[in-house]
C-alpha atoms as a PDB file:
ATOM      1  CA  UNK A   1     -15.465 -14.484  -8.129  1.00  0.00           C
ATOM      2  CA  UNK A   2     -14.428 -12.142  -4.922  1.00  0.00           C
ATOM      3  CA  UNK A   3     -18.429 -12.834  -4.199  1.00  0.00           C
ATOM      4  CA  UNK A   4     -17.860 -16.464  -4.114  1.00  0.00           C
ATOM      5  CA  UNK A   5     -14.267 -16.420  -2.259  1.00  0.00           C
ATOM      6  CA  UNK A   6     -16.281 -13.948   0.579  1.00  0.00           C
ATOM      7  CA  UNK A   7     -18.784 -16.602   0.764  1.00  0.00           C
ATOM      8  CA  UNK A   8     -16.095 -19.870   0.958  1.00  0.00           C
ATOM      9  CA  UNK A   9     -14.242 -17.173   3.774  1.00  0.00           C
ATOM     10  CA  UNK A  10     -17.490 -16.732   5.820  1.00  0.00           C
ATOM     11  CA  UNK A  11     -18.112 -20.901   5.917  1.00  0.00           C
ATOM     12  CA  UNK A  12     -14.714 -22.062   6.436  1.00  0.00           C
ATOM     13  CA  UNK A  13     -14.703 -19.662   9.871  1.00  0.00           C
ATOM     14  CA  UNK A  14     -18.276 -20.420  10.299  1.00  0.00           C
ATOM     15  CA  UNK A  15     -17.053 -24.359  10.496  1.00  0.00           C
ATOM     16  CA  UNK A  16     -14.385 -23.400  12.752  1.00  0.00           C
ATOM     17  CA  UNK A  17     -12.057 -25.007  10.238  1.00  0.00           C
ATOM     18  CA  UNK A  18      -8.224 -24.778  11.710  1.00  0.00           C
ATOM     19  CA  UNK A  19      -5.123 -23.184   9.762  1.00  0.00           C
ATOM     20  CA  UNK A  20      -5.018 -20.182   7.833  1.00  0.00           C
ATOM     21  CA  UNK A  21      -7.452 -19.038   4.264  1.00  0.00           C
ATOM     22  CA  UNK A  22      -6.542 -16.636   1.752  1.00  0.00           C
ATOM     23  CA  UNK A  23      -8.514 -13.745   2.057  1.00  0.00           C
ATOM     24  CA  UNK A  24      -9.643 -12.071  -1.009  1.00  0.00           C
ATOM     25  CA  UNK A  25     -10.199  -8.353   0.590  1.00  0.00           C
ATOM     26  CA  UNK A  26      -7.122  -7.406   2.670  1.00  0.00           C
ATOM     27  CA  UNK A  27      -8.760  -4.701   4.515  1.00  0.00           C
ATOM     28  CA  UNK A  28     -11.152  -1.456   3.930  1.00  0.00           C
ATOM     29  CA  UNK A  29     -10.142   1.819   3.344  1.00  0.00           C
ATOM     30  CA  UNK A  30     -11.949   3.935   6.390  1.00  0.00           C
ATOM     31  CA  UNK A  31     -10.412   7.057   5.040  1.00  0.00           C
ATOM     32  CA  UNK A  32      -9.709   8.532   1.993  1.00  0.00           C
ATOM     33  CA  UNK A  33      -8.948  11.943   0.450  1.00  0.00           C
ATOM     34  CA  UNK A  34      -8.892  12.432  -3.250  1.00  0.00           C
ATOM     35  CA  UNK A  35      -6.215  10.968  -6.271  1.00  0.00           C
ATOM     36  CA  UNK A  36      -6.384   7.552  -4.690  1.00  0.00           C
ATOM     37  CA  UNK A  37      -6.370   4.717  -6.883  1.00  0.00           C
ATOM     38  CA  UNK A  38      -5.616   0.879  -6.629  1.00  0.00           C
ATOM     39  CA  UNK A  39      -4.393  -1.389  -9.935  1.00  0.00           C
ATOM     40  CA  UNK A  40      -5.125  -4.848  -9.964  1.00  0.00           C
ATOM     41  CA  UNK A  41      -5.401  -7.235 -12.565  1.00  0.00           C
ATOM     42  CA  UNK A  42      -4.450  -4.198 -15.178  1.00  0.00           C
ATOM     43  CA  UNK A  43      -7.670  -2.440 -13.900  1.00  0.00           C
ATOM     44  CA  UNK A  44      -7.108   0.816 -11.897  1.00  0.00           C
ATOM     45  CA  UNK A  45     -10.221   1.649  -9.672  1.00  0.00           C
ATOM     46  CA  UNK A  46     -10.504   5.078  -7.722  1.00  0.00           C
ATOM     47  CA  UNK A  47     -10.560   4.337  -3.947  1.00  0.00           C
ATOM     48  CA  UNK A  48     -13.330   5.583  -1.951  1.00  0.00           C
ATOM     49  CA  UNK A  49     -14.365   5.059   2.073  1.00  0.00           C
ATOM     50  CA  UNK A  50     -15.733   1.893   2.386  1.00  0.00           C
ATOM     51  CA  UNK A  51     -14.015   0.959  -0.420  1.00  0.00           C
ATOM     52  CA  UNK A  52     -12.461  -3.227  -0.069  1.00  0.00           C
ATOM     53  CA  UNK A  53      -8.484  -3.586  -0.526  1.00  0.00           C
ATOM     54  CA  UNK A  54      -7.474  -6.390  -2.085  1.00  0.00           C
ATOM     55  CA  UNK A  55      -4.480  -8.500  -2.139  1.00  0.00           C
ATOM     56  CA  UNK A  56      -2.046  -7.538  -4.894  1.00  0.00           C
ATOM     57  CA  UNK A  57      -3.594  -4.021  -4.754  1.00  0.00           C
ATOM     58  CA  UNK A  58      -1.149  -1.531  -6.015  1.00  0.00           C
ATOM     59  CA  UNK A  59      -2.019   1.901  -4.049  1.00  0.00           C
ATOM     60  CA  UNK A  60      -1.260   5.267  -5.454  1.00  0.00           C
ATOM     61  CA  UNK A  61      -1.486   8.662  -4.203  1.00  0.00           C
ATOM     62  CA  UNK A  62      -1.586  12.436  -6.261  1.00  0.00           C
ATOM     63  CA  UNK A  63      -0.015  15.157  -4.649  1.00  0.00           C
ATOM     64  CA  UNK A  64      -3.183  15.279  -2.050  1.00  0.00           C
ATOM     65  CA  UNK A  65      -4.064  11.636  -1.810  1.00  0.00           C
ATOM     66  CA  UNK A  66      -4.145   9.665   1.326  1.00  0.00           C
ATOM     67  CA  UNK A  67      -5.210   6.397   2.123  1.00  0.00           C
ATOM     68  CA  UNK A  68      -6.448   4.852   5.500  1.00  0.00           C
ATOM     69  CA  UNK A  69      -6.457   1.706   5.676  1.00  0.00           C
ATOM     70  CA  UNK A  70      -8.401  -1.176   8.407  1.00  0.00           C
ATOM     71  CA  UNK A  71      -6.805  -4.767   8.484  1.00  0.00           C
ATOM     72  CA  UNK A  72      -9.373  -7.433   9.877  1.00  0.00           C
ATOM     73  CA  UNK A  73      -6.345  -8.394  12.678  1.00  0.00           C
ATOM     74  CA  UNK A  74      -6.515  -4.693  13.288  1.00  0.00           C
ATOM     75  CA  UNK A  75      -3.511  -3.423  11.766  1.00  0.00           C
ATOM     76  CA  UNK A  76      -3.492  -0.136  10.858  1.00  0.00           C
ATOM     77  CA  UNK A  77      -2.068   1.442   7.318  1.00  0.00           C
ATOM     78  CA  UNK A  78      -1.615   4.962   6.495  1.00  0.00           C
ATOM     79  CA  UNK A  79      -0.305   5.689   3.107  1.00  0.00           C
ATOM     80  CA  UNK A  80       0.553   9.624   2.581  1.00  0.00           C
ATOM     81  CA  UNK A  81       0.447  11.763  -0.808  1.00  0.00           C
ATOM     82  CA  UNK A  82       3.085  11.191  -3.795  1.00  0.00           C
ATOM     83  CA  UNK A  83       3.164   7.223  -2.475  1.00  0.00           C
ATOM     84  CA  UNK A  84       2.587   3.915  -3.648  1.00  0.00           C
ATOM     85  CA  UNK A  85       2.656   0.603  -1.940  1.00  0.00           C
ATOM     86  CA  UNK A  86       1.920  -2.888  -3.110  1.00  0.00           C
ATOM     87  CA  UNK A  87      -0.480  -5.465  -0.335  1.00  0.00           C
ATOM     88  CA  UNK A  88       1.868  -8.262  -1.596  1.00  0.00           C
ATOM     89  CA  UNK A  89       0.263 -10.659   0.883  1.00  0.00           C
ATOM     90  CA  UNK A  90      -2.464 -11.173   3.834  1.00  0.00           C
ATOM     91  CA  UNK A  91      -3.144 -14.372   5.296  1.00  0.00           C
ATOM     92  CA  UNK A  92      -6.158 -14.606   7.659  1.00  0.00           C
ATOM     93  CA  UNK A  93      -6.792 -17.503  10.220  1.00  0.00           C
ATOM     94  CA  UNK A  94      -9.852 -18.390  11.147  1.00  0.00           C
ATOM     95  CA  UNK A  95      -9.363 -16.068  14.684  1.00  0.00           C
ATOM     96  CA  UNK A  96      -9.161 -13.047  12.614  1.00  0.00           C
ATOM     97  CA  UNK A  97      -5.222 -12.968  13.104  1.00  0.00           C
ATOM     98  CA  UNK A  98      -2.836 -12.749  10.433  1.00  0.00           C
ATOM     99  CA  UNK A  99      -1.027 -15.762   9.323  1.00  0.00           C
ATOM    100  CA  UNK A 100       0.442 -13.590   7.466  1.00  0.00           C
ATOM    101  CA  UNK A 101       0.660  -9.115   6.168  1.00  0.00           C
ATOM    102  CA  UNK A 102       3.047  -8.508   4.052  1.00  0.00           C
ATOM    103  CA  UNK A 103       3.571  -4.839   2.093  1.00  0.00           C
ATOM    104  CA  UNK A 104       5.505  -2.648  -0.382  1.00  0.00           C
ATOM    105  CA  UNK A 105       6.628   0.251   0.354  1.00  0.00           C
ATOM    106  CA  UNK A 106       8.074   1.299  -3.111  1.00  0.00           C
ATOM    107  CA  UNK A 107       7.915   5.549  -2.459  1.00  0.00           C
ATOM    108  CA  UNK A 108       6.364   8.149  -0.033  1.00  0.00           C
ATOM    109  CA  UNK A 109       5.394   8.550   3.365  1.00  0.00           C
ATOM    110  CA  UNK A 110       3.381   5.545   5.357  1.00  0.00           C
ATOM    111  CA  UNK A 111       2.228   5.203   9.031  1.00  0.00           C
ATOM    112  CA  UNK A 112       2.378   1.493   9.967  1.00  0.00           C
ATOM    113  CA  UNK A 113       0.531   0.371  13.548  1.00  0.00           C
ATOM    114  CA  UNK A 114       0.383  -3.472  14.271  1.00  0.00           C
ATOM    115  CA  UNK A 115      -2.599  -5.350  15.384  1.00  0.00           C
ATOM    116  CA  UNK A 116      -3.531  -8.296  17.094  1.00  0.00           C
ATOM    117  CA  UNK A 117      -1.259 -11.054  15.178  1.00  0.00           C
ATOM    118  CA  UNK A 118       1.752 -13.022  16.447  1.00  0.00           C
ATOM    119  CA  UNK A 119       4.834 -10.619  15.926  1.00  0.00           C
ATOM    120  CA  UNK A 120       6.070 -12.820  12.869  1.00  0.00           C
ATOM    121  CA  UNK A 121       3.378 -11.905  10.719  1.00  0.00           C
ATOM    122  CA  UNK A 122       4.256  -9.029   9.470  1.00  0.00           C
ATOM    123  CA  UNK A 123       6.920  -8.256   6.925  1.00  0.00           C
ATOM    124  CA  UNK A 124       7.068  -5.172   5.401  1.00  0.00           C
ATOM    125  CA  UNK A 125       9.312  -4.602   2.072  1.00  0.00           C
ATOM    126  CA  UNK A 126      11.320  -1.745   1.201  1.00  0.00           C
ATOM    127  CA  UNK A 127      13.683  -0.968  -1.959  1.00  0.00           C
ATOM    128  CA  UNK A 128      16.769  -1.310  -0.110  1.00  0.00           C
ATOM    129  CA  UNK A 129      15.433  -3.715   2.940  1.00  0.00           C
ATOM    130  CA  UNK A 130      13.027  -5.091   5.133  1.00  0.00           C
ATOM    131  CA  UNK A 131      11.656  -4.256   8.338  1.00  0.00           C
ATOM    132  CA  UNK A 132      10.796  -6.532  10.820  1.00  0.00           C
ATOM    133  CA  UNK A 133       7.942  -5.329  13.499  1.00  0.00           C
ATOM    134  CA  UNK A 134       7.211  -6.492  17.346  1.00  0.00           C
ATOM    135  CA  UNK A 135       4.190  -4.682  18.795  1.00  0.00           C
ATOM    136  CA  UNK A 136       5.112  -1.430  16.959  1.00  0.00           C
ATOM    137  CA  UNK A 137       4.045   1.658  15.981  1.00  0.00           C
ATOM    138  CA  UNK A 138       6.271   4.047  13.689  1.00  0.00           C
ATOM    139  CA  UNK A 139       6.196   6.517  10.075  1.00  0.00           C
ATOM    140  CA  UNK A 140       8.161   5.657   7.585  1.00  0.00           C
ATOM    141  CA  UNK A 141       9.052   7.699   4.232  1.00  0.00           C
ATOM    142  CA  UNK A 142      10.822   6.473   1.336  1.00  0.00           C
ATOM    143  CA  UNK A 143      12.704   8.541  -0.514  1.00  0.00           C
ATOM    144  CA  UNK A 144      13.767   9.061  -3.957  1.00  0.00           C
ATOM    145  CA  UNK A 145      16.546   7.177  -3.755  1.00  0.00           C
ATOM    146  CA  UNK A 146      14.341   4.522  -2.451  1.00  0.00           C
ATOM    147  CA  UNK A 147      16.044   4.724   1.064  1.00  0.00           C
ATOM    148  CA  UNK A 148      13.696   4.304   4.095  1.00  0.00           C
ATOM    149  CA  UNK A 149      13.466   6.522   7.148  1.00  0.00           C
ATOM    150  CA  UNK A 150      12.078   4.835  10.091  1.00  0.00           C
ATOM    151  CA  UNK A 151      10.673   7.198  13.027  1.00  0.00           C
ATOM    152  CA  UNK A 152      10.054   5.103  16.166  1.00  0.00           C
ATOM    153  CA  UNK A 153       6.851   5.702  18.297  1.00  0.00           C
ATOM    154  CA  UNK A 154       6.499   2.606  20.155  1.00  0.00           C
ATOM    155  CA  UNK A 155       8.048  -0.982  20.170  1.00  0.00           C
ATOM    156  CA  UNK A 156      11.011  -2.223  18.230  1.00  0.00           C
ATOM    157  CA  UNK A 157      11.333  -3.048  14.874  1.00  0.00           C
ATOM    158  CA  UNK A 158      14.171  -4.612  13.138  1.00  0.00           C
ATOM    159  CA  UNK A 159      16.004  -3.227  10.306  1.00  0.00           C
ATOM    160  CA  UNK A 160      17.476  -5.564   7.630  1.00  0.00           C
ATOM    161  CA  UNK A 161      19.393  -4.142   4.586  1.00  0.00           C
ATOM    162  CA  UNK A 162      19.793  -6.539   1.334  1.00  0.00           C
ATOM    163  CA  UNK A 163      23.260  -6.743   1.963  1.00  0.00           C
ATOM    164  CA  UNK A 164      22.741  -8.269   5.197  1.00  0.00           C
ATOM    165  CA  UNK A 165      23.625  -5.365   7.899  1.00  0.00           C
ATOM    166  CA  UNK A 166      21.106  -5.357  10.288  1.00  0.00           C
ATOM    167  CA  UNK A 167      19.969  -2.914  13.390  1.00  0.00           C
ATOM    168  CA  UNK A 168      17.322  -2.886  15.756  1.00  0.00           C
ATOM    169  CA  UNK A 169      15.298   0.384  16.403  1.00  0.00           C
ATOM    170  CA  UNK A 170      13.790   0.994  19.681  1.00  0.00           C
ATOM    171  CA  UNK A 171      12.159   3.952  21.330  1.00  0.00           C
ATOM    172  CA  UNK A 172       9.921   6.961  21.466  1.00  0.00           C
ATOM    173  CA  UNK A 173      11.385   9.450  18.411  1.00  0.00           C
ATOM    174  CA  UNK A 174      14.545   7.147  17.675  1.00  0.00           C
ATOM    175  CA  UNK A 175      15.261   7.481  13.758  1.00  0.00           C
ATOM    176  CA  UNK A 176      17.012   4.327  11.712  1.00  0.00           C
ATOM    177  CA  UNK A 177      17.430   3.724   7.621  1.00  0.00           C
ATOM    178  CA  UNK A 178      18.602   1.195   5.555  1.00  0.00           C
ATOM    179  CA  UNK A 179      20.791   1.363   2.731  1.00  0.00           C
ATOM    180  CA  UNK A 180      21.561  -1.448  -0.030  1.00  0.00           C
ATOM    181  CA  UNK A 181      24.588  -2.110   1.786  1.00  0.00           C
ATOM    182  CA  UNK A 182      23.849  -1.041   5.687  1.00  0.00           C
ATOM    183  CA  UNK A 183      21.008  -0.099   7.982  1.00  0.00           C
ATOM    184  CA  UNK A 184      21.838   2.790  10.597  1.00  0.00           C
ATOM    185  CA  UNK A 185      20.422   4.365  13.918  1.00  0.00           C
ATOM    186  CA  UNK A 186      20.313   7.237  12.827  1.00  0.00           C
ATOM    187  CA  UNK A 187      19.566   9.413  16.425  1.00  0.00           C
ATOM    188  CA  UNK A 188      16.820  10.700  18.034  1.00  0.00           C
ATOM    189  CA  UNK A 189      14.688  13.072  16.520  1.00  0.00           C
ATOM    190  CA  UNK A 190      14.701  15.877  19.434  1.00  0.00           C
ATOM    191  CA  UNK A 191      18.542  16.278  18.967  1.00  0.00           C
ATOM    192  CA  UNK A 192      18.049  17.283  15.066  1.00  0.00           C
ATOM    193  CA  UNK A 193      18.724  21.332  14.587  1.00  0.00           C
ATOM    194  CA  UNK A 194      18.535  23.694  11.060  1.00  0.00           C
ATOM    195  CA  UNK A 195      18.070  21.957   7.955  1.00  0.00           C
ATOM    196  CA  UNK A 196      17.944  18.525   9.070  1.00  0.00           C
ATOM    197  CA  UNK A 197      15.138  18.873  11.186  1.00  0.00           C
ATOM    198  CA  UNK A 198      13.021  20.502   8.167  1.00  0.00           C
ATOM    199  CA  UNK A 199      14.264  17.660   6.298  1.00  0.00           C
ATOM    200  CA  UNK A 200      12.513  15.958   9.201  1.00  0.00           C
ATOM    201  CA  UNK A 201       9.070  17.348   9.210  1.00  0.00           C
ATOM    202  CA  UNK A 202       8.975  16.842   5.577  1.00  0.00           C
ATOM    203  CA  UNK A 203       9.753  13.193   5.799  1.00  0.00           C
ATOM    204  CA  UNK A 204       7.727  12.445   8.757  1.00  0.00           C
ATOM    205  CA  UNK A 205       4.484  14.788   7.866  1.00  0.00           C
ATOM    206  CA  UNK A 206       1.994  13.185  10.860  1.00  0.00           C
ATOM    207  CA  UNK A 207       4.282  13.393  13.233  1.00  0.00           C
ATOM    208  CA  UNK A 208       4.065  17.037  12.967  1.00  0.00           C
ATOM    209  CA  UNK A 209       0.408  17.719  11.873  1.00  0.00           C
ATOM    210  CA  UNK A 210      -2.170  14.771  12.530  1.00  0.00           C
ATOM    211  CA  UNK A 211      -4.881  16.702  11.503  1.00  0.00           C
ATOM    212  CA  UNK A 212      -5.836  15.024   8.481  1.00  0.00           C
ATOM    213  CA  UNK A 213      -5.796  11.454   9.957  1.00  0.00           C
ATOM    214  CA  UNK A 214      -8.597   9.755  11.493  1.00  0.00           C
ATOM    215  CA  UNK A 215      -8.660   9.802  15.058  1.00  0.00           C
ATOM    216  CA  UNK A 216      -7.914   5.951  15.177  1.00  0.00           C
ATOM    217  CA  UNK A 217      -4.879   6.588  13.077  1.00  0.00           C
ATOM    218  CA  UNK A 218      -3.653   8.840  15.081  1.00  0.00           C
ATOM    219  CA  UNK A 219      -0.519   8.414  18.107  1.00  0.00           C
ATOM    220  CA  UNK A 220      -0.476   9.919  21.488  1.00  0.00           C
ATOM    221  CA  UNK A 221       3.255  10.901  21.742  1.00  0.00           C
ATOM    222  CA  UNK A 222       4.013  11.766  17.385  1.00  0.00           C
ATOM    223  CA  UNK A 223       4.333  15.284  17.804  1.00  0.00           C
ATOM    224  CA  UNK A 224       6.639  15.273  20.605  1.00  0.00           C
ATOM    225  CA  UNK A 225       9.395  13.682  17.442  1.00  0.00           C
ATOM    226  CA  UNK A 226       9.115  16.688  15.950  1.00  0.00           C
ATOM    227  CA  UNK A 227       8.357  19.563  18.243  1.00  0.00           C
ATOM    228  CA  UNK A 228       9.351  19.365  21.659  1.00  0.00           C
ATOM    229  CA  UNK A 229      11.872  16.851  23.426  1.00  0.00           C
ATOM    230  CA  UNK A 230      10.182  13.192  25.171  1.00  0.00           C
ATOM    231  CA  UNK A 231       9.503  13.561  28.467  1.00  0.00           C
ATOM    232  CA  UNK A 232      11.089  10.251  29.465  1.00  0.00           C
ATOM    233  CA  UNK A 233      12.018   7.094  28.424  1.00  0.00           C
ATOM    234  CA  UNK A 234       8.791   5.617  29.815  1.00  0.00           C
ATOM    235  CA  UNK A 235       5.605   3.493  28.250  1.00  0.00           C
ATOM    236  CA  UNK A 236       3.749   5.611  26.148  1.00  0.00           C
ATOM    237  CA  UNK A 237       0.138   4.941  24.787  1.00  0.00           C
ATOM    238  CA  UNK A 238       0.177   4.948  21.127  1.00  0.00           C
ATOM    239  CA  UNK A 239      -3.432   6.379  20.477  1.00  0.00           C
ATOM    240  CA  UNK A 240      -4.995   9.679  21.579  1.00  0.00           C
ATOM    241  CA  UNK A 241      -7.298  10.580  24.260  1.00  0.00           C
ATOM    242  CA  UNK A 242      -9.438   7.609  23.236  1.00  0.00           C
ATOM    243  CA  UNK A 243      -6.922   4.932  24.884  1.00  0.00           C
ATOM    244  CA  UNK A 244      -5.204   2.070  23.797  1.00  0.00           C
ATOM    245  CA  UNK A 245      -7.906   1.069  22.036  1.00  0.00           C
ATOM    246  CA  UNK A 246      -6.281  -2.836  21.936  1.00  0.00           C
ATOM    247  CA  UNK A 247      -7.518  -4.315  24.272  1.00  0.00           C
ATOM    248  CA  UNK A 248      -4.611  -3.970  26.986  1.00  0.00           C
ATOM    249  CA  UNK A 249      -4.089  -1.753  30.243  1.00  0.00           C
ATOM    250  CA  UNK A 250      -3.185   1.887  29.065  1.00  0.00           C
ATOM    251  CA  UNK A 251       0.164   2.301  28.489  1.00  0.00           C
ATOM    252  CA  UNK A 252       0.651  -1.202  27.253  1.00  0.00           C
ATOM    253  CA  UNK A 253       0.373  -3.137  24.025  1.00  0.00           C
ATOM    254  CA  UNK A 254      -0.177  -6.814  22.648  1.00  0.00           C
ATOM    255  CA  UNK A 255       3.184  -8.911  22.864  1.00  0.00           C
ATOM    256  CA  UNK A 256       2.478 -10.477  19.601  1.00  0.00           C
ATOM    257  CA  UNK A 257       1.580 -13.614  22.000  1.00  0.00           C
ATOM    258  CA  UNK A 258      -1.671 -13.711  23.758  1.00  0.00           C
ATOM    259  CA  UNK A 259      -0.565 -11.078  26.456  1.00  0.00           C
ATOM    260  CA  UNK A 260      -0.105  -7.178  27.469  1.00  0.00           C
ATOM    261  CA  UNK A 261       3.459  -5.858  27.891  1.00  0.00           C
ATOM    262  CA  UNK A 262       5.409  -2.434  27.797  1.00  0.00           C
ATOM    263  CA  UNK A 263       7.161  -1.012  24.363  1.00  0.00           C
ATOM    264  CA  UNK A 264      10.469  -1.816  24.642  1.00  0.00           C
END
């Protein structure tokens, strides 16, 4: 069947047929260290590079697992050890865009990095709200409680609790979360001291060590959250010494509408 929906995928872009098409595999995991699996259809599967996501894909990690994961719009999806997230949706247009990524992040620690689809795209579910992405760039861990901890690299995202509070996070190392009942700016990073900034490395793990992420995974300015203070308040390139690696000027990043602009 996923034979014969790749197939129907392949012809419907090959005809240059309009409007979005369900795409069986999400994406492909281009990294993976061990206790990795993915339950679908009451079948768990161990994940291996290479390996096709699939929608409705429920990823776990063990206590050393870590998933990398390659959207065909280019988004980029890091899921850390002691996590789990559910793909609940990906629509793909015949560009390659999204019409459509949505995840769940029920537990752990993630790294979410948009790619080339129109800024409403994405939606990306959390126990106690959502988070709304333009152009963006940030970790994210998910605690016990099933509060999320948002640590801005690049872009703004919007932060939605289920009780309707709202804020908007924006900002190299700027820190929200979102309760049932509110969603807070929490501060920047830099200005965190004792026991809260230990809490900090251990919620935000590759922004202190990206060592065990692909180099494409990785973001220019991370460690700067949790070791030294930003420089400035200035554009930032989200990727390493590579570049942008999106197509736009360095520095810059898609606007989620055809062009190049600064975070912010």
């Amino acid at each position: 069947m996923r034979i014969l929906s790749s197939i129907l995928l392949s012809a419907v872009i090959a005809l240059g047929i309009s409007g979005p098409v369900l795409a069986d595999a999400s994406g492909v995991a281009k990294g993976v260290d061990p206790e990795a699996s993915a339950l679908l259809d009451n079948q768990t599967r161990t994940l291996v590079v290479g390996g096709d996501i699939f929608l409705g894909d429920v990823i776990k990690t063990g206590p050393k697992g870590l998933v990398q994961i390659l959207f065909a719009d280019n988004t980029k999806l890091v899921i850390g050890p002691n996590s789990s997230l559910i793909i609940e949706d990906y629509l793909v247009r015949n560009d390659g865009s999204a019409g459509k990524l949505a995840i769940n992040m029920l537990g752990g620690t993630f790294r979410f990095i948009t790619g080339d689809s129109p800024k409403g795209a994405y939606e990306i579910i959390t126990p106690s709200g959502t988070i709304g992405v333009r152009g963006t760039a940030f970790d994210a861990f998910v605690d016990e409680l099933g509060i999320p901890h948002v640590l801005m690299f690049l872009g703004t995202t919007l932060l939605k609790s289920y009780g309707g509070d709202s804020e908007v996070l924006t900002g190299l190392c700027q820190m929200g979360e979102i309760t049932d009942e509110a969603a807070e700016i929490v501060g920047n990073s830099s200005d965190f001291t004792g026991e809260d900034r230990e809490e900090l490395k251990r919620w935000f793990k590759y922004a202190l060590n990206q060592s065990s992420l692909l180099r494409e995974f990785w973001l220019g300015h991370a460690l700067e959250c949790t070791r030294k203070p930003p420089e400035d308040g200035g554009p930032v390139s989200i990727l390493s010494d590579q570049g942008t690696g999106n197509g736009c000027p360095e520095g810059q990043y898609p606007d989620g509408e055809g062009g190049c602009g600064y975070p912010g």
